[in-house]
C-alpha atoms as a PDB file:
ATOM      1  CA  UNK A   1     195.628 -39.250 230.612  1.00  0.00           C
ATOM      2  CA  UNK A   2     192.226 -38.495 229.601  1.00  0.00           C
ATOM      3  CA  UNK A   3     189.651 -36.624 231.386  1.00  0.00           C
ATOM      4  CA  UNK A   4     186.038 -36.067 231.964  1.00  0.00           C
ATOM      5  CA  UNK A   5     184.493 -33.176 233.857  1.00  0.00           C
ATOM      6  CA  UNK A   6     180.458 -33.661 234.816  1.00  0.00           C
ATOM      7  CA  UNK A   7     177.908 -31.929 235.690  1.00  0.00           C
ATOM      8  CA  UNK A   8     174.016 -31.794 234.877  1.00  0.00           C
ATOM      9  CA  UNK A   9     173.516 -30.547 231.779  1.00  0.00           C
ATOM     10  CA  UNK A  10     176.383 -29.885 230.723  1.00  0.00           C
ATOM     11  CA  UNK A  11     176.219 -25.976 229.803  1.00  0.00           C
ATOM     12  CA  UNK A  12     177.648 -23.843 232.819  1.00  0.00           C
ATOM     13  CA  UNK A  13     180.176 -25.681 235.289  1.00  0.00           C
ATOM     14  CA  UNK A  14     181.605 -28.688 233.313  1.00  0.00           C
ATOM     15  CA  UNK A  15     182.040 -26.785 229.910  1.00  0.00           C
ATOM     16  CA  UNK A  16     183.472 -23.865 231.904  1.00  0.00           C
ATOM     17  CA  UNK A  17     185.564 -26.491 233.955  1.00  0.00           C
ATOM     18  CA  UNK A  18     187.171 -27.887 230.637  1.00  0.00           C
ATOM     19  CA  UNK A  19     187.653 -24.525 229.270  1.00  0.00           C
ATOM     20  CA  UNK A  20     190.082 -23.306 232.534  1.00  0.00           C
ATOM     21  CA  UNK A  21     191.975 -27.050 232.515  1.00  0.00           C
ATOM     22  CA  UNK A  22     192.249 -26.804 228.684  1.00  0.00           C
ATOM     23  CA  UNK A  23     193.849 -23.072 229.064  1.00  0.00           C
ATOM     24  CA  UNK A  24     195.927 -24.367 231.642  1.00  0.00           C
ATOM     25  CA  UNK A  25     197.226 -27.390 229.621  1.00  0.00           C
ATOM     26  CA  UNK A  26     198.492 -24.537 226.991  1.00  0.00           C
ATOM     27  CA  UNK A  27     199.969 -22.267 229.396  1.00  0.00           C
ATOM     28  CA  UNK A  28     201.989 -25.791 230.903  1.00  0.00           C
ATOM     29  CA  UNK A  29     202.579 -26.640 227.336  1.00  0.00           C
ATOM     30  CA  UNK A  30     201.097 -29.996 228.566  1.00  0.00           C
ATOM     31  CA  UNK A  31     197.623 -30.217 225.922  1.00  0.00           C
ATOM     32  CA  UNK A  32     198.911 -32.920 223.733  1.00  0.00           C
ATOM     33  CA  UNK A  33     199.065 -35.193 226.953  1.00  0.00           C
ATOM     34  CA  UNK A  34     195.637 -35.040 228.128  1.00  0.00           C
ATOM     35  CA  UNK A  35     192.558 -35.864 226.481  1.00  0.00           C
ATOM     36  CA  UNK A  36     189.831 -33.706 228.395  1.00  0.00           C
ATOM     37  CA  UNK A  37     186.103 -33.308 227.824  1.00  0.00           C
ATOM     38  CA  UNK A  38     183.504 -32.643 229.737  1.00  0.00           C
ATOM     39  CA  UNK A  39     179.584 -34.264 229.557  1.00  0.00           C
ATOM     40  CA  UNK A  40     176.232 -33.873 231.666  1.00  0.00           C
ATOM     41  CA  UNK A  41     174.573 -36.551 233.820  1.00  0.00           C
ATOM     42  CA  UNK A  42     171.053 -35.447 231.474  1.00  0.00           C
ATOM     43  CA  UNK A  43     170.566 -35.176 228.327  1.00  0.00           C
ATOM     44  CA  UNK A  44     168.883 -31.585 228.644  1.00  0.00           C
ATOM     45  CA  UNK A  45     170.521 -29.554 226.539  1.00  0.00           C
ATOM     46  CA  UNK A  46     172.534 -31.829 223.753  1.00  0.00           C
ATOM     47  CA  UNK A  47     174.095 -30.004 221.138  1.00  0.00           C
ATOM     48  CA  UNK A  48     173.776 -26.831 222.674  1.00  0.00           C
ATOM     49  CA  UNK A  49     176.400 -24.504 223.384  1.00  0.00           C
ATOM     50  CA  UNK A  50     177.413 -23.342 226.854  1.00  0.00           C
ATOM     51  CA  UNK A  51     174.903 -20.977 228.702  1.00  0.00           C
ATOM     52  CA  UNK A  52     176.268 -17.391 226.979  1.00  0.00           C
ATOM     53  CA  UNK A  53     176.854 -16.147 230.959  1.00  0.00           C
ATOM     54  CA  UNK A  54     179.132 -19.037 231.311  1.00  0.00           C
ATOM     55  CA  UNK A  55     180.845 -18.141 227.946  1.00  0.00           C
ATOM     56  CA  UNK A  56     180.859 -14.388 228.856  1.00  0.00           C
ATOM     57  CA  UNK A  57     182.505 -14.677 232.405  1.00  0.00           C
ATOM     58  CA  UNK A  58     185.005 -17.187 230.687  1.00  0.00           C
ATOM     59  CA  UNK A  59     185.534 -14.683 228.410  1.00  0.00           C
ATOM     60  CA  UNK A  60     186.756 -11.636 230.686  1.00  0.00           C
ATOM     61  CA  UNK A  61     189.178 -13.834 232.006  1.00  0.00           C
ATOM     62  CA  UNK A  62     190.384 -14.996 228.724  1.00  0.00           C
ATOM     63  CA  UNK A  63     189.078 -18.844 228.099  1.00  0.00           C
ATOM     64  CA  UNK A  64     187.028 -19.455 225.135  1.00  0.00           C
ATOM     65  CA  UNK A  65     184.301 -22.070 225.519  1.00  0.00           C
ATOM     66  CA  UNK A  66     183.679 -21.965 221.966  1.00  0.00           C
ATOM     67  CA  UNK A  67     182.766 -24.755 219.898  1.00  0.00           C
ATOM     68  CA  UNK A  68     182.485 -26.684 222.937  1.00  0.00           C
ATOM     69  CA  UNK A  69     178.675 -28.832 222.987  1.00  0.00           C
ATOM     70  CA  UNK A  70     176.835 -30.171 225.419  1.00  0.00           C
ATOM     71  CA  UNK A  71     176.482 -33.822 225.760  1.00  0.00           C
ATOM     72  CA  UNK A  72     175.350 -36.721 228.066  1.00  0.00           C
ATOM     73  CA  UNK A  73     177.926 -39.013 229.768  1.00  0.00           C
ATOM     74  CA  UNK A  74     177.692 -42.584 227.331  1.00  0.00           C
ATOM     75  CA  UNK A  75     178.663 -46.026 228.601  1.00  0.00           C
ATOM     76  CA  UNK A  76     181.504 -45.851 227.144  1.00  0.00           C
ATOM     77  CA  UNK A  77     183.158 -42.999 228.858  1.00  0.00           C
ATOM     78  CA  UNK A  78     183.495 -44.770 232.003  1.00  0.00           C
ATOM     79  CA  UNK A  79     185.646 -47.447 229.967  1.00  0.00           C
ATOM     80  CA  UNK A  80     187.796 -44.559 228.026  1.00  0.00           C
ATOM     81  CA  UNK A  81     188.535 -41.552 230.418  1.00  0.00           C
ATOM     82  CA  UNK A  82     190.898 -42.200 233.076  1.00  0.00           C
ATOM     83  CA  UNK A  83     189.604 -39.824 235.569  1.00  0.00           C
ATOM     84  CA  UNK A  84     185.770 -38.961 235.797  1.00  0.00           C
ATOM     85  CA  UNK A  85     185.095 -35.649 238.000  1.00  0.00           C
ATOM     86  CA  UNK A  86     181.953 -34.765 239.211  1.00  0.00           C
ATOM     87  CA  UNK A  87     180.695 -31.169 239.948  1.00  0.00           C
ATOM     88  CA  UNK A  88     178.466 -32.198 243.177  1.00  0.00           C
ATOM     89  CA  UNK A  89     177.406 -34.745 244.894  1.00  0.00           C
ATOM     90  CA  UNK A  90     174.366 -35.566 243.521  1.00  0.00           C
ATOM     91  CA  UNK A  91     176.108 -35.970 239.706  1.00  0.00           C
ATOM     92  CA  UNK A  92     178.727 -38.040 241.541  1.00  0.00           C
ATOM     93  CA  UNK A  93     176.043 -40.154 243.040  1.00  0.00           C
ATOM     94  CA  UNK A  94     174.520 -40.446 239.608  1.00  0.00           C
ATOM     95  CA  UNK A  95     177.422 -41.260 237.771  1.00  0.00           C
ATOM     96  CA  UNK A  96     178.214 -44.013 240.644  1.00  0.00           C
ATOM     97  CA  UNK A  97     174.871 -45.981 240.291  1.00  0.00           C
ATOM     98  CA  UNK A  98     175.303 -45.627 236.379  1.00  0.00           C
ATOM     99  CA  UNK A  99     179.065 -46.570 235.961  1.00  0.00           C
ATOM    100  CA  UNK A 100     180.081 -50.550 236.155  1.00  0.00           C
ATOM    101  CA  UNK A 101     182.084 -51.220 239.902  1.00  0.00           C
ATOM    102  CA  UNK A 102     184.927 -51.569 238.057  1.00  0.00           C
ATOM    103  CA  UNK A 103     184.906 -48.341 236.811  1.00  0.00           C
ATOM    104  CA  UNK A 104     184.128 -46.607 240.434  1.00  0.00           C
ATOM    105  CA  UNK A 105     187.688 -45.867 241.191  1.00  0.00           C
ATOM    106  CA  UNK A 106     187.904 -43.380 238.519  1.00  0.00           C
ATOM    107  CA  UNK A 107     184.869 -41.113 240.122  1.00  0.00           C
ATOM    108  CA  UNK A 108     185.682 -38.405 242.191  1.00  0.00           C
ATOM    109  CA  UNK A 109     184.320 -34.802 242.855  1.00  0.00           C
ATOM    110  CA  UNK A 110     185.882 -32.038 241.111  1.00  0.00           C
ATOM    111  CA  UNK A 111     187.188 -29.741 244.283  1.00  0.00           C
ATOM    112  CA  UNK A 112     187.411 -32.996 247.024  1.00  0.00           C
ATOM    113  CA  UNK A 113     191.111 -32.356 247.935  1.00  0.00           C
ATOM    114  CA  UNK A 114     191.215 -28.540 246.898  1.00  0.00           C
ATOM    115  CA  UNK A 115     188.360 -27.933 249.472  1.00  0.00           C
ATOM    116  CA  UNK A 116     186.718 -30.994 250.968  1.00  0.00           C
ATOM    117  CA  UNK A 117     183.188 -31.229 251.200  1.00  0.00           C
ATOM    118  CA  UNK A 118     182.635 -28.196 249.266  1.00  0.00           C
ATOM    119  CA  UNK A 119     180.433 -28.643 245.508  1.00  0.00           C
ATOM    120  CA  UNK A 120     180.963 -26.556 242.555  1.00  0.00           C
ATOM    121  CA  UNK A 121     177.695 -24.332 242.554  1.00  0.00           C
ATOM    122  CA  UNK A 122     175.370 -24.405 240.168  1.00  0.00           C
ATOM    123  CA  UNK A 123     175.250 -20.875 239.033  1.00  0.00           C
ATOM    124  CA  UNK A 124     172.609 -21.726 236.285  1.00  0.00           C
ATOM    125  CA  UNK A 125     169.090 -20.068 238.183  1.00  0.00           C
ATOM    126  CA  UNK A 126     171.473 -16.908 239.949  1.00  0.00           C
ATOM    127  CA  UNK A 127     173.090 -14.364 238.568  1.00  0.00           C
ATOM    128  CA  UNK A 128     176.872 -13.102 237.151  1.00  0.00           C
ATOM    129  CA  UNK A 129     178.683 -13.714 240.644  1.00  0.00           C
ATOM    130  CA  UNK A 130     177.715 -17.167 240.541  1.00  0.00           C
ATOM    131  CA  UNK A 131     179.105 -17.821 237.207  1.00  0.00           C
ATOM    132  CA  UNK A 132     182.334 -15.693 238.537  1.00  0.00           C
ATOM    133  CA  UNK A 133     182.222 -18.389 241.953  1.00  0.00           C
ATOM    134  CA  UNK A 134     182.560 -21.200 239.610  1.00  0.00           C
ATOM    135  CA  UNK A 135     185.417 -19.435 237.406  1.00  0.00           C
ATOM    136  CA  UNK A 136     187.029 -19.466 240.680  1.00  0.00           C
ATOM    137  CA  UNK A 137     186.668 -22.467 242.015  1.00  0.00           C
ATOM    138  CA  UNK A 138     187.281 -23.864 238.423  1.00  0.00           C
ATOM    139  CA  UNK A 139     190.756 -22.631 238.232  1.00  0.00           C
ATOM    140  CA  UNK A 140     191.604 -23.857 241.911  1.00  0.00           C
ATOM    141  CA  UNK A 141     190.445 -27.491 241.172  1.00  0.00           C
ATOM    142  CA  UNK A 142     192.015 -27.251 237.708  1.00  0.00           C
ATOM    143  CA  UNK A 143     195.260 -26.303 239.443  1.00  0.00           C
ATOM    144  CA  UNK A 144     195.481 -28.771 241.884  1.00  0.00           C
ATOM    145  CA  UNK A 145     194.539 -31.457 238.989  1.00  0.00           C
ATOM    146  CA  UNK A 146     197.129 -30.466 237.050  1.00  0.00           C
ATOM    147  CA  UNK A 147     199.847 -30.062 239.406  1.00  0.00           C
ATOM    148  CA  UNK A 148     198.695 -33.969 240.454  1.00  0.00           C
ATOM    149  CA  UNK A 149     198.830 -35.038 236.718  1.00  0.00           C
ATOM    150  CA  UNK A 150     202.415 -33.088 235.837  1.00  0.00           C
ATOM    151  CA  UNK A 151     204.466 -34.742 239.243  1.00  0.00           C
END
């Protein structure tokens, strides 16, 4: 199974999503099954690390988001990843107008059957408890995901 968490730019909720699913892949013994990465709608920041809040917060709870970089979503990852999860809405909607038909089936949003109709936040323009609301949030969609993936 691979895996491909989105979001904007690719520096606070996707890197931080990937960080929580990849810790959780190690704690289920599970990380040589599933290819995960995660990829922003723009091409902002490429190349740069995660925001340093998002790597802090990660931090206290024991995630490392090192040597992750950001990156733009490429043609080709709606052909190679299996499952493509959005952080909002309006990524979704970008990634839907962007990604072949065939490939549509594979988009989803991140926390749809955790908590429907709720977005992961962007916590980029607020301050630490937003970063701590998408740790959250990040390990309750990562749960469900991989509790779906594992049955």
């Amino acid at each position: 199974m691979k895996i491909l968490f989105v979001c904007m730019g690719n520096i606070c909720r996707s890197p931080t999503v990937e960080g929580v699913f990849r810790d959780l892949l190690q704690q289920h013994n599970a990380l040589a099954d599933v290819v995960v990465d995660s990829a922003g709608t723009h091409a902002y920041h490429v190349g740069e690390a995660p925001d340093s809040r998002s790597t802090a917060a990660a931090k206290r709870r024991g995630i490392a988001l090192g040597g992750l970089r950001a990156r733009a979503v490429s043609d080709a990852d709606f052909k190679y990843f299996d499952l493509i999860l959005a952080m909002d809405q309006g990524n979704l909607d970008m990634l839907l107008r962007a990604s072949p038909p065939e490939h549509h089936h594979k988009l989803r949003l991140f926390l749809d059957n955790v908590r429907p109709d709720t977005e992961l936040p962007d916590p980029y323009y607020g301050d630490e408890a937003g970063f701590e609301l998408v740790l959250d949030l990040a390990e309750q969609g990562s749960e469900y995901w991989l509790s779906a993936l594992l049955k």
